[in-house]
C-alpha atoms as a PDB file:
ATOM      1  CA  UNK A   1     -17.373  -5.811  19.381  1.00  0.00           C
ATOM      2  CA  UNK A   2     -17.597  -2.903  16.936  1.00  0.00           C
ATOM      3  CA  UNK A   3     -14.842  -2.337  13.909  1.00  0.00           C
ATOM      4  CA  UNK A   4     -15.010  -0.153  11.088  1.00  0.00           C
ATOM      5  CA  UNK A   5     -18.313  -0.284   9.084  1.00  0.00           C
ATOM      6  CA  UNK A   6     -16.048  -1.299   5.416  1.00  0.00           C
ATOM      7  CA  UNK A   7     -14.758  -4.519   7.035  1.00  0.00           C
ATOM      8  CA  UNK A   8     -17.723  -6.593   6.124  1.00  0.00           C
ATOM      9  CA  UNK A   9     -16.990 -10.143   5.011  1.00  0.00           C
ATOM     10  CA  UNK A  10     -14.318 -12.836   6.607  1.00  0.00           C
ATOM     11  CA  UNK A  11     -11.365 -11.740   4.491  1.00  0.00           C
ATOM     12  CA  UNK A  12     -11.623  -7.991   5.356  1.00  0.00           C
ATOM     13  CA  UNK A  13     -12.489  -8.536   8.946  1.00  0.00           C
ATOM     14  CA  UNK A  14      -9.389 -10.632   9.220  1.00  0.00           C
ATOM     15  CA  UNK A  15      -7.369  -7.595   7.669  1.00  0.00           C
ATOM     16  CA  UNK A  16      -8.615  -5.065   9.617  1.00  0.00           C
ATOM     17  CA  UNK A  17      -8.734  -7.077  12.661  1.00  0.00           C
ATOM     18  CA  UNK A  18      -4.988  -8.220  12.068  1.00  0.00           C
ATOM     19  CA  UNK A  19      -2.870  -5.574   9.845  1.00  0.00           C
ATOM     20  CA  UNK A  20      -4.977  -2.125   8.676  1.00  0.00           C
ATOM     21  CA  UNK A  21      -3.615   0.216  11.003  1.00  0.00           C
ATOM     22  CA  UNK A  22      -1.267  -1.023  12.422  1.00  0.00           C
ATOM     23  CA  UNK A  23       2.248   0.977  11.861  1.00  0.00           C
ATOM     24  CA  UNK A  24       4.584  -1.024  10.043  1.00  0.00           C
ATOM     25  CA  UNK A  25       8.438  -0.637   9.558  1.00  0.00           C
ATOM     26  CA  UNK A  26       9.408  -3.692   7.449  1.00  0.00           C
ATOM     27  CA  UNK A  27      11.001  -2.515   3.705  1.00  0.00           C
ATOM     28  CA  UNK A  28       9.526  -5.382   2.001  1.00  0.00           C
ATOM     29  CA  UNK A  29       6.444  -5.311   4.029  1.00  0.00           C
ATOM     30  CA  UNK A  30       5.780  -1.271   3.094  1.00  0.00           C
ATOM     31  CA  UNK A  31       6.797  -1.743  -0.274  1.00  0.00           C
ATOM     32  CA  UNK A  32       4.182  -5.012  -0.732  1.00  0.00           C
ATOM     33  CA  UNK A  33       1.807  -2.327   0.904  1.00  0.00           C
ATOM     34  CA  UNK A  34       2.503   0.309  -1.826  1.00  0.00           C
ATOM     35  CA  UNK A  35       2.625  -1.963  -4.759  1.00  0.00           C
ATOM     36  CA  UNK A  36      -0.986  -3.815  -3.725  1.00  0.00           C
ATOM     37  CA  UNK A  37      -2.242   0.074  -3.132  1.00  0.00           C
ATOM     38  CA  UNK A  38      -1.344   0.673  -6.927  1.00  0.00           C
ATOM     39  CA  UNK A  39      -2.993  -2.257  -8.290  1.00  0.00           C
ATOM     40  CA  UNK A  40      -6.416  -0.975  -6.351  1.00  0.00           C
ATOM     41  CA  UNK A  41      -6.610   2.093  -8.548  1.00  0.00           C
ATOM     42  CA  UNK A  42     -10.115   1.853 -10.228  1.00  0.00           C
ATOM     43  CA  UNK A  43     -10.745  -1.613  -8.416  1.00  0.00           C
ATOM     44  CA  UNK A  44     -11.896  -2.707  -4.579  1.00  0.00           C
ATOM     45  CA  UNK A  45      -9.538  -3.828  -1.627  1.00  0.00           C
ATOM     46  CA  UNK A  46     -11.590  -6.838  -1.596  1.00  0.00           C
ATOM     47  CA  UNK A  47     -10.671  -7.821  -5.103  1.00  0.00           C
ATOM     48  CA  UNK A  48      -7.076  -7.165  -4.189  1.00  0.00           C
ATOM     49  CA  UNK A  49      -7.239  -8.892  -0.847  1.00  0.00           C
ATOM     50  CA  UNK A  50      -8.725 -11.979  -2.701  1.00  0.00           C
ATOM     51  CA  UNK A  51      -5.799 -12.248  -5.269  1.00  0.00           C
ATOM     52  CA  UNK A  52      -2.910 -11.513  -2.308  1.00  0.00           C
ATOM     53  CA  UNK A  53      -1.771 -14.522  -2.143  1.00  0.00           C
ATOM     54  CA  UNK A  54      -0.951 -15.060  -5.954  1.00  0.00           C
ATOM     55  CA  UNK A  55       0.388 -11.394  -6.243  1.00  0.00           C
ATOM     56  CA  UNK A  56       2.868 -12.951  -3.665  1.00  0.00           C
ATOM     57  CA  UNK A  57       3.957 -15.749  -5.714  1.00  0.00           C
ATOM     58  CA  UNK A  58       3.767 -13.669  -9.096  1.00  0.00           C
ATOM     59  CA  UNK A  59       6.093 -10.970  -7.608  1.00  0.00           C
ATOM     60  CA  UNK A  60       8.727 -13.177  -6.098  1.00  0.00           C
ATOM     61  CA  UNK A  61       7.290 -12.385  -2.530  1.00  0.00           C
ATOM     62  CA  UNK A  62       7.226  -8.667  -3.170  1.00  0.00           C
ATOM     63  CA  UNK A  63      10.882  -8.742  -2.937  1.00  0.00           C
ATOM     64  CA  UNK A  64      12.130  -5.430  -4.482  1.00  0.00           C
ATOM     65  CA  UNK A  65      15.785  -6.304  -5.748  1.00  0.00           C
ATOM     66  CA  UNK A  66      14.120  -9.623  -7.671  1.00  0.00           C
ATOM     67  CA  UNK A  67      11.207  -7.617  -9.253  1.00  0.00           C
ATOM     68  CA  UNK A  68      13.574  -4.556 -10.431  1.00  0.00           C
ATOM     69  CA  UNK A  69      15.678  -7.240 -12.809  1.00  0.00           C
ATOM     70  CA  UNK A  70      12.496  -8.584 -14.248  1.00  0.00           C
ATOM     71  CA  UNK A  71      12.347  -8.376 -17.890  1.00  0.00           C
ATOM     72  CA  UNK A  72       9.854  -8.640 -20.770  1.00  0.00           C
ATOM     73  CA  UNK A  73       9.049 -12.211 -20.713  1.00  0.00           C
ATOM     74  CA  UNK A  74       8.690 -11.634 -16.972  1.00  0.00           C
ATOM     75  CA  UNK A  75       5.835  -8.864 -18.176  1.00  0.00           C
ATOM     76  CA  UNK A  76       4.357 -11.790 -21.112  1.00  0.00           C
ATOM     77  CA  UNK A  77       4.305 -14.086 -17.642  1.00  0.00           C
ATOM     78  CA  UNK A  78       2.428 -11.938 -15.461  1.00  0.00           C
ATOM     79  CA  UNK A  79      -0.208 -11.072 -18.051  1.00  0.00           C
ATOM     80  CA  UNK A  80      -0.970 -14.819 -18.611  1.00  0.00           C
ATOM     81  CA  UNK A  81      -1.579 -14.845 -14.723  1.00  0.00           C
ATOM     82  CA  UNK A  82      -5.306 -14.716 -13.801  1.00  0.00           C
ATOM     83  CA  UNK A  83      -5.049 -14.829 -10.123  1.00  0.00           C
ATOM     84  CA  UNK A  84      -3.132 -10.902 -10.443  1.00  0.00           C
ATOM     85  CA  UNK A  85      -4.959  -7.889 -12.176  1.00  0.00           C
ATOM     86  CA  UNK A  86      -3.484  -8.404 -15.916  1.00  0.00           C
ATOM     87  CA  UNK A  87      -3.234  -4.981 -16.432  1.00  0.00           C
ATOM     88  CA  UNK A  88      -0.066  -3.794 -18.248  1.00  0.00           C
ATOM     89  CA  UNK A  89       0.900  -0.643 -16.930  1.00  0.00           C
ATOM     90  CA  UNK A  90       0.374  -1.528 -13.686  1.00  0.00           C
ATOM     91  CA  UNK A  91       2.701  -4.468 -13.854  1.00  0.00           C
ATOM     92  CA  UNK A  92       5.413  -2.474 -15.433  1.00  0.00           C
ATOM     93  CA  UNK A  93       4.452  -0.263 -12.569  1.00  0.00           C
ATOM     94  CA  UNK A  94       5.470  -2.879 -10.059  1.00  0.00           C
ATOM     95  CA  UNK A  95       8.993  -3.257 -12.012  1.00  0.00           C
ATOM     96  CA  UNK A  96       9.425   0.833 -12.358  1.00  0.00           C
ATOM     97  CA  UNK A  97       8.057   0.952  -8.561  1.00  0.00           C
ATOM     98  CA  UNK A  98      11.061  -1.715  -7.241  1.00  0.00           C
ATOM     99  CA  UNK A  99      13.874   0.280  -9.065  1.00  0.00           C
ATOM    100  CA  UNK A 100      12.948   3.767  -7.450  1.00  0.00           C
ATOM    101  CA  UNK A 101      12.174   1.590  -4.198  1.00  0.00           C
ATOM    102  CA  UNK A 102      16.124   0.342  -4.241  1.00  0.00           C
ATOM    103  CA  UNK A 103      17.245   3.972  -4.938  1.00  0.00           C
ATOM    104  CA  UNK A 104      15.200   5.701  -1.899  1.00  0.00           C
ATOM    105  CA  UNK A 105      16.806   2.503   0.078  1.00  0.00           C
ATOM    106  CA  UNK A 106      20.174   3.358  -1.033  1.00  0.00           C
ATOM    107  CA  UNK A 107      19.219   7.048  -0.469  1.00  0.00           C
ATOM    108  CA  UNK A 108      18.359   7.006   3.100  1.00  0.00           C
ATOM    109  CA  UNK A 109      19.464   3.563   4.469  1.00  0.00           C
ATOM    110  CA  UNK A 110      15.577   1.951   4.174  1.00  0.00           C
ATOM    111  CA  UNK A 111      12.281   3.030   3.047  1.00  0.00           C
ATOM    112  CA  UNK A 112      10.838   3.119   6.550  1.00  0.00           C
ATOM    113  CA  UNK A 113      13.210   5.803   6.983  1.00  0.00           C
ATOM    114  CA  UNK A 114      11.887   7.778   3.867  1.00  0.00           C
ATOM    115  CA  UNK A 115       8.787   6.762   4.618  1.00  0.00           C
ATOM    116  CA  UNK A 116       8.039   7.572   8.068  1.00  0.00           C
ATOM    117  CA  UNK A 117       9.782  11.099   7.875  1.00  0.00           C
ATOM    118  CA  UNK A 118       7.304  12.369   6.526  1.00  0.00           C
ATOM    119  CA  UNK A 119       5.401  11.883   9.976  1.00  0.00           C
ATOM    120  CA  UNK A 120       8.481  12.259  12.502  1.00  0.00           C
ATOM    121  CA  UNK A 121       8.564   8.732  13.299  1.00  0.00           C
ATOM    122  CA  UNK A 122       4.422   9.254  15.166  1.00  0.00           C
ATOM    123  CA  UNK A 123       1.597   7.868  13.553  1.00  0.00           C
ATOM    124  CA  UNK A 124      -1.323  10.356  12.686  1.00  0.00           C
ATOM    125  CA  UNK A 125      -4.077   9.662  14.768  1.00  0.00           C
ATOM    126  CA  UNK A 126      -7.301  10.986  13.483  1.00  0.00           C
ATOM    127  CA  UNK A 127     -10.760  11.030  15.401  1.00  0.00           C
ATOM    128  CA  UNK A 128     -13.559  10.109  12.556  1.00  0.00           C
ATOM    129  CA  UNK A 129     -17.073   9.318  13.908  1.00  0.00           C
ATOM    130  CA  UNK A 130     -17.978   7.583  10.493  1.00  0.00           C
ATOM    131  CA  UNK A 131     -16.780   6.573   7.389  1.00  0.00           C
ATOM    132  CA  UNK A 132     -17.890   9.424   5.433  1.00  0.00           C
ATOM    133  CA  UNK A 133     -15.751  11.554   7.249  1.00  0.00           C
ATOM    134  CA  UNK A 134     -12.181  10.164   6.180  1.00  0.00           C
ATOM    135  CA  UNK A 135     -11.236  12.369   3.474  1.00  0.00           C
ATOM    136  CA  UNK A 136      -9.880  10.282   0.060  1.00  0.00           C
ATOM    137  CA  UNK A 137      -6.648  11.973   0.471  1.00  0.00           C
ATOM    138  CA  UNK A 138      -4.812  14.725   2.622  1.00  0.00           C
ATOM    139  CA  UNK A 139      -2.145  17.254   2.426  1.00  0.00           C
ATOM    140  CA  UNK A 140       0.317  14.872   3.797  1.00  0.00           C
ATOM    141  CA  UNK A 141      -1.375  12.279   0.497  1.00  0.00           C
ATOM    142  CA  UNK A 142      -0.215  15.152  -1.824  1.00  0.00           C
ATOM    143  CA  UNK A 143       2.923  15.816  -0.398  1.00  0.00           C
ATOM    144  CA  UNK A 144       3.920  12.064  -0.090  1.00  0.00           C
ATOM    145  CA  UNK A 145       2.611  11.433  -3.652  1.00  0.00           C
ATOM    146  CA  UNK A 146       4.623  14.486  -5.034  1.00  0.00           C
ATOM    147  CA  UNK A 147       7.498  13.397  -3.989  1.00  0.00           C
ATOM    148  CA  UNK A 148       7.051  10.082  -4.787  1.00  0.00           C
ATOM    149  CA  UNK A 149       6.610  11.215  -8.756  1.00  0.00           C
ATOM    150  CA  UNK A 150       9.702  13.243  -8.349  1.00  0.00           C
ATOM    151  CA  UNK A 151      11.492  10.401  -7.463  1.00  0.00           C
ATOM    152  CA  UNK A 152       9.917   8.204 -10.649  1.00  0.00           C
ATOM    153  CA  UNK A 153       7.212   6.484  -9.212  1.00  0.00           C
ATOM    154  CA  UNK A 154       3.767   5.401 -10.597  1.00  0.00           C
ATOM    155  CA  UNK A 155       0.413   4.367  -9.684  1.00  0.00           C
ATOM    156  CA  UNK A 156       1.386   6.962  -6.309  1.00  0.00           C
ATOM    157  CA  UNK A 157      -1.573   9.245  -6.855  1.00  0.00           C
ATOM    158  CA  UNK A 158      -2.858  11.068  -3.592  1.00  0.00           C
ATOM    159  CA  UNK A 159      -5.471   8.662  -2.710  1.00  0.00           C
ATOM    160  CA  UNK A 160      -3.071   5.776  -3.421  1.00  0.00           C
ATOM    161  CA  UNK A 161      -0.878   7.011  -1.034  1.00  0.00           C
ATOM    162  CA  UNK A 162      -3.569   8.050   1.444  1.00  0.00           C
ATOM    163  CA  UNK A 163      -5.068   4.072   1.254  1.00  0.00           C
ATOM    164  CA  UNK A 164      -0.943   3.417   1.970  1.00  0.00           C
ATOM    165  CA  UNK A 165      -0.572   5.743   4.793  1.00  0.00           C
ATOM    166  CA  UNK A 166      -3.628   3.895   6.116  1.00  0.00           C
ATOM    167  CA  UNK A 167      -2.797   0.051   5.481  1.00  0.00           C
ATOM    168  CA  UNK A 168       0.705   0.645   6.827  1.00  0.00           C
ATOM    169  CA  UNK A 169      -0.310   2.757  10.235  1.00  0.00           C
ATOM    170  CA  UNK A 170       0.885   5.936   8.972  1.00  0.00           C
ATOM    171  CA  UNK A 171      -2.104   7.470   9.847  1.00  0.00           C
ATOM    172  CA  UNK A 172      -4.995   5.358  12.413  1.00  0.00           C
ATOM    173  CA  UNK A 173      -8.532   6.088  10.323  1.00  0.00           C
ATOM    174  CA  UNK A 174     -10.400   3.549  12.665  1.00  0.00           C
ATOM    175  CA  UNK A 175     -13.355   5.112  13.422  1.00  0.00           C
ATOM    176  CA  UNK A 176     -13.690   5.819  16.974  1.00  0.00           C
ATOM    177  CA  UNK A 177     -16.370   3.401  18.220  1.00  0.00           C
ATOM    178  CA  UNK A 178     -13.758   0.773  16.417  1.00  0.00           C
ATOM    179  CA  UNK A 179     -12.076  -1.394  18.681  1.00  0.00           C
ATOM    180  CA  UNK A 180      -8.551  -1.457  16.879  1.00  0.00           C
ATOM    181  CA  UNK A 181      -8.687   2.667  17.605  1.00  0.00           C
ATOM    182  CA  UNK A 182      -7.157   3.086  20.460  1.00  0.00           C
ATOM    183  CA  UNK A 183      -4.759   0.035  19.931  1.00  0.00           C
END
C-alpha cells in the first residue's frame, strides 16, 4: 500500500492514515487544528504530533471559550510545562487565537462556516505526483491568512494556514499514487 512519502514513522503513518486530509467540520476540532499548526512554525509535525496529547491537557482540550479566560498564571503554568513547546508568544498566541476564534463564531454562527467559505463548502483537490510539487502556500494560504490577521489572529502566516487547509481537508495534497487520494 503506498501513502505519502513524509508519513514515515508509526505516529505519522497513523495521522495520515487516520485524520490528514480528511475534511473536517467540528469548531473545536478546526480550531485544535489551527492552534497545533501555529505551534509548528520553525519546528516539525512530528515534534508536534509527539507532544498532542499534553497540548490537550495543557489547553483544557482545545476548548476555545476555557482558553480565551486564561490569565497570567495560566501563561507562568504553561511555560513550566515540558510536554508543550514553552514558547511565550506562541502560548499567548493560543489565548489571543481563542478570543478572535469566539468572535468569528459569534460572527457567522461557527468557524466551519467561516472557514469553509472560503472553498464553497468543496474541498480542493489537487493532483501532485510528488512531494516537491505541493507548493508551501497558495493564493487561497494568503487570502485565508489575510483575513485571518484582519480579524486579530497570530501565528496564521500563509504556510500556517496552507499546513491547516491540509490537516483539516480543505484542500487533499495526497499525492496521487497515495491511497487516502481518492478517499
Amino acid at each position: 500500500m503506498e501513502r505519502c512519502k513524509w508519513a514515515k514513522d508509526d505516529l505519522m503513518i497513523i495521522y495520515h492514515d487516520n485524520e490528514w486530509g480528511i475534511p473536517v467540520h467540528d469548531d473545536q476540532k478546526l480550531f485544535e487544528m489551527l492552534i497545533l499548526e501555529g505551534a509548528q512554525a520553525g519546528l516539525s509535525w512530528s515534534t508536534i504530533l509527539k507532544r498532542r496529547q499534553t497540548y490537550r491537557k495543557a489547553f483544557s482540550n482545545f476548548n476555545p471559550l476555557k482558553i480565551s479566560k486564561y490569565t497570567q498564571k495560566d501563561v507562568d503554568r504553561l511555560l513550566k510545562d515540558g510536554g508543550i513547546i514553552r514558547n511565550r508568544l506562541k502560548i499567548q498566541s493560543t489565548i489571543n487565537n481563542a478570543k478572535q476564534f469566539l468572535a468569528i463564531q459569534k460572527e457567522f454562527g461557527s468557524f466551519d462556516t467561516y472557514i469553509w467559505g472560503f472553498v464553497n463548502n468543496k474541498p480542493i483537490k489537487n493532483n501532485h505526483r510528488k512531494l516537491s510539487d505541493i507548493p508551501p502556500s497558495t493564493p487561497l494560504s494568503d487570502r485565508i491568512s489575510k483575513d485571518l490577521k484582519r480579524r486579530g489572529f497570530n501565528f496564521v502566516g500563509s504556510t500556517i494556514c496552507y499546513a491547516f487547509m491540509q490537516a483539516v481537508g480543505i484542500t487533499n495534497d495526497h499525492t496521487a499514487n497515495c491511497f487516502r487520494y481518492k478517499k
